[in-house]
PDB file of N, CA and C in Angstrom:
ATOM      1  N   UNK A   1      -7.564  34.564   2.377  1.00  0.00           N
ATOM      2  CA  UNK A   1      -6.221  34.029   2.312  1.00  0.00           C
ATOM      3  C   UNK A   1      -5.464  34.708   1.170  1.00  0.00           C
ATOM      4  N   UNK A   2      -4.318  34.560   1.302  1.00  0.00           N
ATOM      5  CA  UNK A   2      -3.107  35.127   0.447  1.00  0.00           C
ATOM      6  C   UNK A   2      -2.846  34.276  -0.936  1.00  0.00           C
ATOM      7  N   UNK A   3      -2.171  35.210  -2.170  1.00  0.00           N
ATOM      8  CA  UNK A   3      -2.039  33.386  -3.016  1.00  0.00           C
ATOM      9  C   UNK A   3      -1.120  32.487  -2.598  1.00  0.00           C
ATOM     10  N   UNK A   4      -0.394  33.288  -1.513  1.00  0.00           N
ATOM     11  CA  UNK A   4       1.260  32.412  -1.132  1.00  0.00           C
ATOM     12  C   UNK A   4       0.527  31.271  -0.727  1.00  0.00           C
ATOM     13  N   UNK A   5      -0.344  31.597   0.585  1.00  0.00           N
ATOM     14  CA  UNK A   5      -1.182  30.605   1.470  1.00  0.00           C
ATOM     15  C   UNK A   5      -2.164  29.587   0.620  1.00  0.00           C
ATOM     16  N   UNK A   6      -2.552  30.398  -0.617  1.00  0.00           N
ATOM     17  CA  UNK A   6      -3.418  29.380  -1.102  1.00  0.00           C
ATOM     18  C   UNK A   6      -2.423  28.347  -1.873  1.00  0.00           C
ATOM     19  N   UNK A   7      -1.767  28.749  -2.554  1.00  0.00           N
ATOM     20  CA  UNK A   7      -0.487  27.526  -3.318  1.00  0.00           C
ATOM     21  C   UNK A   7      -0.011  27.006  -2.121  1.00  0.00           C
ATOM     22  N   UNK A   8       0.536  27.039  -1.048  1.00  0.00           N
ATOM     23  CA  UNK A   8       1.284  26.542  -0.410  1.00  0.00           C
ATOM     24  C   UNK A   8      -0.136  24.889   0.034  1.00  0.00           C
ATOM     25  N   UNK A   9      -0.957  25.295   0.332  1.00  0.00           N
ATOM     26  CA  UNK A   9      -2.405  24.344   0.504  1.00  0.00           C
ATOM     27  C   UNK A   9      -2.288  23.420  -1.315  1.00  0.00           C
ATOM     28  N   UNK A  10      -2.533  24.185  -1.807  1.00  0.00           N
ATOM     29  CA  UNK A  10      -2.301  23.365  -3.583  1.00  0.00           C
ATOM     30  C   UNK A  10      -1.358  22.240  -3.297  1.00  0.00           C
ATOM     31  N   UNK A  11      -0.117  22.873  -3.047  1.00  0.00           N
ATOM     32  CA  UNK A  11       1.215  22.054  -3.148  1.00  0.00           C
ATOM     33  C   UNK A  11       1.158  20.831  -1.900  1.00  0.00           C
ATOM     34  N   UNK A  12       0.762  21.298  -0.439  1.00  0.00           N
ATOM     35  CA  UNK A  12       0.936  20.431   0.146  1.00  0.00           C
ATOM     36  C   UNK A  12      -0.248  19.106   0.064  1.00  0.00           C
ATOM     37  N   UNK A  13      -1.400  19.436  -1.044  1.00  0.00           N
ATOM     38  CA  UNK A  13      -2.411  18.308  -0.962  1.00  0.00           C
ATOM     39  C   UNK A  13      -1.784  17.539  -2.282  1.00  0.00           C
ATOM     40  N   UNK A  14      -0.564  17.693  -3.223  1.00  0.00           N
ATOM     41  CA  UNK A  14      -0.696  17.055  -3.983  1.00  0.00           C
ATOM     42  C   UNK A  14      -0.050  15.372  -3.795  1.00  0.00           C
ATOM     43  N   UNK A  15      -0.370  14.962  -4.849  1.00  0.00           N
ATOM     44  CA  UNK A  15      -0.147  13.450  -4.681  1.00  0.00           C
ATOM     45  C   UNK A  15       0.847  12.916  -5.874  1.00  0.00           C
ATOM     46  N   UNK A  16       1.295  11.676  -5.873  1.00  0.00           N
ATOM     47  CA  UNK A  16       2.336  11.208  -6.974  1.00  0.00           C
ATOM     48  C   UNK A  16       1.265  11.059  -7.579  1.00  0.00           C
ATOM     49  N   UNK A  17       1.207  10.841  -9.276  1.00  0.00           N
ATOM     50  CA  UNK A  17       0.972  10.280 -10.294  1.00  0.00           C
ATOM     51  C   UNK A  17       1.594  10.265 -11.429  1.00  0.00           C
ATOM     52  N   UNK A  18       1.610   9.063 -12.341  1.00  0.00           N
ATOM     53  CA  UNK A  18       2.167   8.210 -12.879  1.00  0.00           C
ATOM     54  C   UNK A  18       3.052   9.620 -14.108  1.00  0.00           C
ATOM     55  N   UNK A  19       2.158  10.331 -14.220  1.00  0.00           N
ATOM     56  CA  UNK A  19       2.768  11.306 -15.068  1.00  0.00           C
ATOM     57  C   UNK A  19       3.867  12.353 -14.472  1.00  0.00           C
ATOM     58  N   UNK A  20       4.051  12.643 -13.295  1.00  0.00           N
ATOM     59  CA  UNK A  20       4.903  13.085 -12.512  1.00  0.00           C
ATOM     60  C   UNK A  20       6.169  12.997 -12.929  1.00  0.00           C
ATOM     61  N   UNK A  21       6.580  11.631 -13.553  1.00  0.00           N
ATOM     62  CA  UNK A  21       8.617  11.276 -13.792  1.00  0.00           C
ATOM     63  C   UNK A  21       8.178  11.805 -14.909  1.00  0.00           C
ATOM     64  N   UNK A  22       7.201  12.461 -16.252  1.00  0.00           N
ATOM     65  CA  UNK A  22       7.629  13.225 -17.423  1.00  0.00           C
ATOM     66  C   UNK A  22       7.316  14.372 -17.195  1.00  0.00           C
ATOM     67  N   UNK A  23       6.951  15.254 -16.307  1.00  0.00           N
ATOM     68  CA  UNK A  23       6.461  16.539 -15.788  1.00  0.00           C
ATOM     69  C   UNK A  23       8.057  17.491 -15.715  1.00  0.00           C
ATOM     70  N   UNK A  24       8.049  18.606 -15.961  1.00  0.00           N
ATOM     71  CA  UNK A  24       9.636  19.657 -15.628  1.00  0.00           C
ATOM     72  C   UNK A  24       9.703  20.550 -14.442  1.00  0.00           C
ATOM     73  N   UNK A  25       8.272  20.520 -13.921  1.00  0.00           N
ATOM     74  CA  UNK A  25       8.395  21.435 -12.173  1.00  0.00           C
ATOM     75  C   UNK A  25       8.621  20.618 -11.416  1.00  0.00           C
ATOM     76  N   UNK A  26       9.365  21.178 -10.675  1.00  0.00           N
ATOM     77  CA  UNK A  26      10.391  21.044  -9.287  1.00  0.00           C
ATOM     78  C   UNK A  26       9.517  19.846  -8.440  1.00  0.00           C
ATOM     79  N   UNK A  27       8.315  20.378  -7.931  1.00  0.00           N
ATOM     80  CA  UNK A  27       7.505  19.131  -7.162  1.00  0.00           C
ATOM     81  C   UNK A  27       6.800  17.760  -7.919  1.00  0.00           C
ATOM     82  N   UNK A  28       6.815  17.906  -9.280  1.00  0.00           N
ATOM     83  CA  UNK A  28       6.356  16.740  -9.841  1.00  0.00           C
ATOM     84  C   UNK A  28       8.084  15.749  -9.691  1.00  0.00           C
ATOM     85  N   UNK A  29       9.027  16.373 -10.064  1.00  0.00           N
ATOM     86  CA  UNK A  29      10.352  15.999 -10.419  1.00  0.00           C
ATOM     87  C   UNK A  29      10.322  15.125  -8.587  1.00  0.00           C
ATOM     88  N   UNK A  30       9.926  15.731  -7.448  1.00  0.00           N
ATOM     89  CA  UNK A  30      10.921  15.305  -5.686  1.00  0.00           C
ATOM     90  C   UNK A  30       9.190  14.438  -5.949  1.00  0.00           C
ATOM     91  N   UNK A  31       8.442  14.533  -6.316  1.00  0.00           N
ATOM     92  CA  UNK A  31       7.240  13.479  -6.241  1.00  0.00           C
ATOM     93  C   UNK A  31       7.681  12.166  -6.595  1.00  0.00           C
ATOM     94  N   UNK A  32       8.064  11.781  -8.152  1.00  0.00           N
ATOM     95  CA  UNK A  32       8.225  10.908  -8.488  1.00  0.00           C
ATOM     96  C   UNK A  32       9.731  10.340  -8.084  1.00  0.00           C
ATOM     97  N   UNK A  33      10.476  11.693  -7.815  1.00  0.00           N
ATOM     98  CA  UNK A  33      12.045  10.351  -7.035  1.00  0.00           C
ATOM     99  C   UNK A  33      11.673  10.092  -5.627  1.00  0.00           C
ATOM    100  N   UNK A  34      10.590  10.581  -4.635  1.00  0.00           N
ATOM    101  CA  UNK A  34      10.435  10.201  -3.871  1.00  0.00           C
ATOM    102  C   UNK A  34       9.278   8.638  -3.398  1.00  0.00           C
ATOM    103  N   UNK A  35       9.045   8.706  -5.011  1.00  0.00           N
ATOM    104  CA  UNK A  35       7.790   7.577  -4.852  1.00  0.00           C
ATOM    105  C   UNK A  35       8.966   6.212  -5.576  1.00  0.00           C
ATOM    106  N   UNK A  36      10.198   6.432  -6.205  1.00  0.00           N
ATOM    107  CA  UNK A  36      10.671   5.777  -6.528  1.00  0.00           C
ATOM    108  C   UNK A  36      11.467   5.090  -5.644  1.00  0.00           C
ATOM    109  N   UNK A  37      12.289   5.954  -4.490  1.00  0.00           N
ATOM    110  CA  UNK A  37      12.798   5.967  -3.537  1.00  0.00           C
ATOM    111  C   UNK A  37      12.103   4.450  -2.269  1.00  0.00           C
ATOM    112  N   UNK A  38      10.630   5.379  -2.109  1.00  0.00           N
ATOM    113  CA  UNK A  38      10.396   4.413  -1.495  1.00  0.00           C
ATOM    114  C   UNK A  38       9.819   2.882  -1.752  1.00  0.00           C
ATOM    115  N   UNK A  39       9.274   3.057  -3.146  1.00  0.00           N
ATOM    116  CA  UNK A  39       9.146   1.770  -4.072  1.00  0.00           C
ATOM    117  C   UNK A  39      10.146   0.757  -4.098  1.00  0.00           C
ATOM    118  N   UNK A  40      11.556   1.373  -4.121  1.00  0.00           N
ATOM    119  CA  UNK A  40      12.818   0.284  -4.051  1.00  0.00           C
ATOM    120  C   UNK A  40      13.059   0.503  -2.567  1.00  0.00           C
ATOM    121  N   UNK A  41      12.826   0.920  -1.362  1.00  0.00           N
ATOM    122  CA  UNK A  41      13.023   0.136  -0.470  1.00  0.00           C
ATOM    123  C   UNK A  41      11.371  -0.758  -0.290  1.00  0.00           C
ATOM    124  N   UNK A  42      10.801  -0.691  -0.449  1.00  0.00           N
ATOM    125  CA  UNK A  42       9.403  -1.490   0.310  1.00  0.00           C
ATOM    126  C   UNK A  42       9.894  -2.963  -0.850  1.00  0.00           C
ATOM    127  N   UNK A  43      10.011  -3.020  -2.267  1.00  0.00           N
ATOM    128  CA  UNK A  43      10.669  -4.187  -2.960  1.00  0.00           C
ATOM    129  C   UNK A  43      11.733  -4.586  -2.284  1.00  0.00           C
ATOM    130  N   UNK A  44      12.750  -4.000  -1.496  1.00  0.00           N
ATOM    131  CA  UNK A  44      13.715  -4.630  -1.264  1.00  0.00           C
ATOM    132  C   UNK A  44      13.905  -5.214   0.003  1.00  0.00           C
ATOM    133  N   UNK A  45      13.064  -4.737   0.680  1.00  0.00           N
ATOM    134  CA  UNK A  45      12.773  -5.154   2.164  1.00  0.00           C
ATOM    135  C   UNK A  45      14.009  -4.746   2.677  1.00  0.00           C
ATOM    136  N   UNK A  46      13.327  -5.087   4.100  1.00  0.00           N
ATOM    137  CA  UNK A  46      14.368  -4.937   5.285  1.00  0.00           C
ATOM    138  C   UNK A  46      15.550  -5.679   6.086  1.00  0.00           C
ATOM    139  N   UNK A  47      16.574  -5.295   5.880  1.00  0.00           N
ATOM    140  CA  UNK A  47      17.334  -6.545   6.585  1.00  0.00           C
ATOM    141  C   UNK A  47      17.522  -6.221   8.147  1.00  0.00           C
ATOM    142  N   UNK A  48      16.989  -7.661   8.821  1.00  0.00           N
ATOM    143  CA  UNK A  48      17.144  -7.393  10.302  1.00  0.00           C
ATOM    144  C   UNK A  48      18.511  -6.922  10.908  1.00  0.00           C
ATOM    145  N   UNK A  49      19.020  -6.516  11.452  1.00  0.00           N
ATOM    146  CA  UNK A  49      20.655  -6.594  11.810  1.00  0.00           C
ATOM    147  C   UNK A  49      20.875  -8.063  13.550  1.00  0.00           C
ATOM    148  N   UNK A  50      21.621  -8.783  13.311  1.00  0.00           N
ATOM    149  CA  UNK A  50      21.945  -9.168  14.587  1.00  0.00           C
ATOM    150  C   UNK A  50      22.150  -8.393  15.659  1.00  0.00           C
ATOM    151  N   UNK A  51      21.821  -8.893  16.849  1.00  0.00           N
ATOM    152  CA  UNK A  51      21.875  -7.709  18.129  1.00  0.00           C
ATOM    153  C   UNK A  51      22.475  -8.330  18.773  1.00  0.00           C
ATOM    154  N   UNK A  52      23.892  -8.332  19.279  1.00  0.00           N
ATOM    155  CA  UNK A  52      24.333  -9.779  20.491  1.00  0.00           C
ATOM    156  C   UNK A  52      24.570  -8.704  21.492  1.00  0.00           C
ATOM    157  N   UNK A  53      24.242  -9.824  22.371  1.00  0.00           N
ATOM    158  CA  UNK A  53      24.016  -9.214  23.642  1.00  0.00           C
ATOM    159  C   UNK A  53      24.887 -10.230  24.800  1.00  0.00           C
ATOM    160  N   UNK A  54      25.513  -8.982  25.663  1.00  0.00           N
ATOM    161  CA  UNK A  54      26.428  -9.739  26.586  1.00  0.00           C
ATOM    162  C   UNK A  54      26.028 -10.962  27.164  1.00  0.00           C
ATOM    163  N   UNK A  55      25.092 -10.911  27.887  1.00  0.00           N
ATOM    164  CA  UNK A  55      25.012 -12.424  28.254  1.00  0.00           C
ATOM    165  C   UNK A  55      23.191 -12.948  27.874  1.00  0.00           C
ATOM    166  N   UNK A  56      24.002 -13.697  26.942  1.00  0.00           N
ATOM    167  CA  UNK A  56      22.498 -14.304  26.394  1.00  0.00           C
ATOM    168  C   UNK A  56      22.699 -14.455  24.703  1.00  0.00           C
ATOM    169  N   UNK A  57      21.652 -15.253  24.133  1.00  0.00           N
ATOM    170  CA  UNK A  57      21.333 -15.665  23.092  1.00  0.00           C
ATOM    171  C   UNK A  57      21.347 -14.180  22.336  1.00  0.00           C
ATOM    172  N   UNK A  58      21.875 -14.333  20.868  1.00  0.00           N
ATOM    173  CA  UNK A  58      22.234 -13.197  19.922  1.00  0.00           C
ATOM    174  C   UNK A  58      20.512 -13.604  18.504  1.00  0.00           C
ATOM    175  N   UNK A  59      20.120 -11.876  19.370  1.00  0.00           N
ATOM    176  CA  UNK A  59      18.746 -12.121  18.584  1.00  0.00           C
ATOM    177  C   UNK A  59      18.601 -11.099  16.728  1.00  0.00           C
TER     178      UNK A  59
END
């Protein structure tokens, strides 16, 4: 393999950790706003939306 191919394998196995939001490369930086990202939606939950429907009960 190539080193492109071998970093590109590096990069795609990595994982968030906690040290990630004080890290200055590019993928620690989209790691931790992406673990933040989804941290405040899974805390904030989901809001159902009403569905009304022409004829019938609005679920």
């Amino acid at each position: 393999m190539d080193k492109n191919h071998e970093k590109s394998l590096e990069l795609a196995g990595r994982k968030y950790e906690l040290d990630d939001s004080h890290e200055k490369d590019s993928i620690s930086k989209a790691l931790a706003i992406t673990h933040e990202q989804v941290s405040d939606a899974y805390i904030e939950g989901q809001i159902d939306p009403v569905i009304e429907e022409e004829n019938g009960k609005d679920t």
